[in-house]
Protein backbone atom coordinates (compact mmCIF):
# COMPACT_ATOMS: atom_id res chain seq x y z
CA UNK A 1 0.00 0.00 0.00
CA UNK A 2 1.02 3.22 -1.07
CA UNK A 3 1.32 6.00 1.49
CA UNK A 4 0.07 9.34 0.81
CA UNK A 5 1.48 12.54 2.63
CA UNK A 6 -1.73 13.02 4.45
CA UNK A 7 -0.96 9.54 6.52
CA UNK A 8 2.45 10.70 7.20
CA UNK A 9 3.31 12.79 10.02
CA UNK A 10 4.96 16.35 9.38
CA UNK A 11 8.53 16.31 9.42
CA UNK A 12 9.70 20.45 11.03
CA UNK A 13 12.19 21.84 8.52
CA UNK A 14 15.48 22.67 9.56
CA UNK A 15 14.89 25.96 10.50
CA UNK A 16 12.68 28.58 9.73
CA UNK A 17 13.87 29.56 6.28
CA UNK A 18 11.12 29.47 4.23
CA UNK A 19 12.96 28.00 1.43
CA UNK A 20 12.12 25.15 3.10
CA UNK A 21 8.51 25.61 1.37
CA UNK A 22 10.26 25.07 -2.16
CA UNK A 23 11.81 21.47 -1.22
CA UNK A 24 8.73 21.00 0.81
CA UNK A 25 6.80 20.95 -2.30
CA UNK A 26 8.85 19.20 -4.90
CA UNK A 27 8.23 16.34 -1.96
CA UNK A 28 4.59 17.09 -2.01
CA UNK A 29 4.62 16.76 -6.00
CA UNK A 30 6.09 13.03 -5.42
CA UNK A 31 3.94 12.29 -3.02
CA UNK A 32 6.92 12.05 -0.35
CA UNK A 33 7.98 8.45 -2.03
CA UNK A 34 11.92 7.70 -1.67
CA UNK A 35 11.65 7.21 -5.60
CA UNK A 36 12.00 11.61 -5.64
CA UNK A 37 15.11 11.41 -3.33
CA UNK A 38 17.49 12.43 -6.43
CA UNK A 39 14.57 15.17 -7.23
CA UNK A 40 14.44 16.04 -3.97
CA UNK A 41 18.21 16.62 -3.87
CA UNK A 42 17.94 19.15 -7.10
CA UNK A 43 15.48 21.47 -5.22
CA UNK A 44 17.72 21.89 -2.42
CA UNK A 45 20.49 22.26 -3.90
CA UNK A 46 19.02 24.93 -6.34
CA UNK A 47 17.22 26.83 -3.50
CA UNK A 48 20.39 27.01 -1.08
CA UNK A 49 23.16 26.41 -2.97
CA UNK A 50 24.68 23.27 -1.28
CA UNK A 51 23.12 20.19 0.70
CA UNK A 52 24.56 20.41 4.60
CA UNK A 53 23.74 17.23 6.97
CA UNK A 54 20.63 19.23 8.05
CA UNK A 55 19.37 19.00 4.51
CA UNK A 56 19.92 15.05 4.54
CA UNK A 57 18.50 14.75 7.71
CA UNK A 58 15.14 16.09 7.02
CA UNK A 59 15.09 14.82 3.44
CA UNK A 60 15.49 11.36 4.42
CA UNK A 61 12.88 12.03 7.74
CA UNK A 62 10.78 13.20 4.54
CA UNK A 63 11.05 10.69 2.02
CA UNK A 64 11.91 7.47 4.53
CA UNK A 65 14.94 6.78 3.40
CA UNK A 66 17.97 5.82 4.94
CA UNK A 67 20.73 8.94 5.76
CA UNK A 68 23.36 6.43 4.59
CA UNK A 69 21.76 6.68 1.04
CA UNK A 70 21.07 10.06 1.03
CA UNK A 71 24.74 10.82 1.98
CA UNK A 72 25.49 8.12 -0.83
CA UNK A 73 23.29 10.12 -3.62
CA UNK A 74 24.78 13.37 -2.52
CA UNK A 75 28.49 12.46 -2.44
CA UNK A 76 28.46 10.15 -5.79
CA UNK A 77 26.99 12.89 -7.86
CA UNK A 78 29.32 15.88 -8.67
CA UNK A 79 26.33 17.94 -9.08
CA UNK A 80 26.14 17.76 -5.39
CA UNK A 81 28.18 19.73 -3.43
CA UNK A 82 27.86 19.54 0.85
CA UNK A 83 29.13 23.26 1.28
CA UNK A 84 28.72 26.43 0.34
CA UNK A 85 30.06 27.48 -3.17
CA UNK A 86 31.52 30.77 -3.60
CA UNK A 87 30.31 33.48 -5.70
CA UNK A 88 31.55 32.37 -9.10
CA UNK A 89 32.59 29.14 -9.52
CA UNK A 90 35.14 27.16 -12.44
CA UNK A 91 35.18 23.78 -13.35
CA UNK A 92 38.02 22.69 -15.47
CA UNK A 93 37.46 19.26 -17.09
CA UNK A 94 40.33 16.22 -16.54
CA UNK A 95 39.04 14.54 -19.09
CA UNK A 96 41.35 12.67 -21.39
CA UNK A 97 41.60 15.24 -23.99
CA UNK A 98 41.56 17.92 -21.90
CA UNK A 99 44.13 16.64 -19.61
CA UNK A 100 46.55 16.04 -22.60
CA UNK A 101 45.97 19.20 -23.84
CA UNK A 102 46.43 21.57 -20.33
CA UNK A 103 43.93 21.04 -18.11
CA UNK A 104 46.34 20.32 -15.03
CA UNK A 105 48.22 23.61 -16.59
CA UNK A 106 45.00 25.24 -15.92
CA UNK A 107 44.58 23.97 -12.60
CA UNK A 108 47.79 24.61 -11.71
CA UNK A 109 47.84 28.44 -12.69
CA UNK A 110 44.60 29.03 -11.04
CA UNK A 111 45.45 27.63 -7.39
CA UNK A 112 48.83 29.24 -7.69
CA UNK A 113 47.13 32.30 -8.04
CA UNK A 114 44.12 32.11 -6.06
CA UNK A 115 46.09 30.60 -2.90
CA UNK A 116 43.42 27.62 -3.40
CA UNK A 117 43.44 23.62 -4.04
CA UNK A 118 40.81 22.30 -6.48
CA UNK A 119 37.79 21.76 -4.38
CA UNK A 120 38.01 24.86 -2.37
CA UNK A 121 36.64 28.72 -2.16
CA UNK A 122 38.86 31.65 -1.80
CA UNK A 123 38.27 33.10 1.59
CA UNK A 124 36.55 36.26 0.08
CA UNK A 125 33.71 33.74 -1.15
CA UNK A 126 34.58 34.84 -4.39
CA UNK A 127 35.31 32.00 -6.06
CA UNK A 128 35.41 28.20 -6.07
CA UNK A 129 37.47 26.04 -7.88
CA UNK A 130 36.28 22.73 -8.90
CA UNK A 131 37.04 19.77 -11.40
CA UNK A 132 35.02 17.72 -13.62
CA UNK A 133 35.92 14.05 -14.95
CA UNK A 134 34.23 14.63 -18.90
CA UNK A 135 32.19 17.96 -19.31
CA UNK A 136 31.59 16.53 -22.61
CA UNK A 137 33.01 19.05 -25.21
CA UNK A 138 35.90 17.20 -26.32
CA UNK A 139 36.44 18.83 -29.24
CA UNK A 140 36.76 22.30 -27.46
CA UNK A 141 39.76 20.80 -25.28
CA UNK A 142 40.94 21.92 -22.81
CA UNK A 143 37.52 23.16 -21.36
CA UNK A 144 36.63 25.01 -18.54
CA UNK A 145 33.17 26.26 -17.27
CA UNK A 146 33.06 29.60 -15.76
CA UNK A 147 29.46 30.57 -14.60
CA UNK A 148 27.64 28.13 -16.80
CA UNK A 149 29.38 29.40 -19.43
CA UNK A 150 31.33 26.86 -21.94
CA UNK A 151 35.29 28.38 -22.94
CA UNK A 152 36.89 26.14 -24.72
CA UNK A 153 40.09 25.78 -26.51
CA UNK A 154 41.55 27.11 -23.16
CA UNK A 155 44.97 28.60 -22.11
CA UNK A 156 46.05 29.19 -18.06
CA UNK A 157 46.60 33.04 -19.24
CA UNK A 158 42.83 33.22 -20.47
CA UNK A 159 41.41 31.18 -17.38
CA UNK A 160 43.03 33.83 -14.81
CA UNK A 161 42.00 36.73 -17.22
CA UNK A 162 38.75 35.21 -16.95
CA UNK A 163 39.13 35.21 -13.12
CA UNK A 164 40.89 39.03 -12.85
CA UNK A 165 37.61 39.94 -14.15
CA UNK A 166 35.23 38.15 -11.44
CA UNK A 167 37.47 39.97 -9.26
CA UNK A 168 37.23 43.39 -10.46
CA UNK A 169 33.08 42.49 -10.57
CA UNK A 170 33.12 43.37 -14.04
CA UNK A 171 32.65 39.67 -15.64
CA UNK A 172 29.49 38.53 -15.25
């Protein structure tokens, strides 16, 4: 037998945010079955950014799932990240093309210059540097992501140019 959210008891939030309405109700949508826990996962990380043990607790509360498998979902996908991300973020691929063609170059220039390992967020909050095992653009290599947005054919100089202009807040 199915169960419905009206037979199950209300789970409080973690606080009072009421962002907590938004993952509320892509729970709601799914009827509060473990089956949404990736969904689930999305909305939170969309409305705050990053999933803290808070966030697992109350989603797995929610949906009835285990916290081992919530952890598991969150730390398997890359999407997922468990802290806050800083205010622009760059993911350079290490994907086999791109790491034969200067990806760890590009790595290497940016936490030089940053003071940061890949992984990490300047302590301004400015910016976070991650890496990606294939962002799927091959052709482009090496490729970098820099707010959403695709650069390919990459060199270290252009990644920190791209970076000296997050900092002087004219780059967006």
């Amino acid at each position: 037998m199915l169960t419905t959210a009206i037979d199950r008891p209300k789970i409080a939030p973690p606080s009072e945010d009421k962002r907590w309405r938004i993952v509320e109700g892509a729970m709601r949508r799914h009827g509060y079955q473990p089956y949404a826990l990736i969904e689930t996962l999305h909305t939170v990380q969309e409305t705050f950014g990053y999933i803290d043990e808070d966030a697992m607790r109350f989603v797995a509360q929610s949906l009835k799932v285990p916290l081992s498998q919530v952890y598991g979902v969150v730390t398997f996908y890359h999407f997922f990240t468990l802290k806050p991300q800083g205010e622009h973020i760059c993911v350079v691929c290490l994907g086999t093309a791109c790491y034969i063609k200067g990806a760890p170059q590009i790595l290497e220039a940016i936490e030089r210059t940053c003071g940061i390992k890949t992984g990490e967020t300047t302590k301004d909050g400015k910016l976070s540097l991650l890496a990606a095992r294939c962002l799927g653009a091959c052709g482009l290599a090496p490729v970098a992501v820099f707010d959403k947005q695709v650069v390919g054919k990459l060199t270290p100089k252009e990644a920190l140019e791209q970076i000296r202009r997050w900092e002087n807040d004219d780059g967006r």
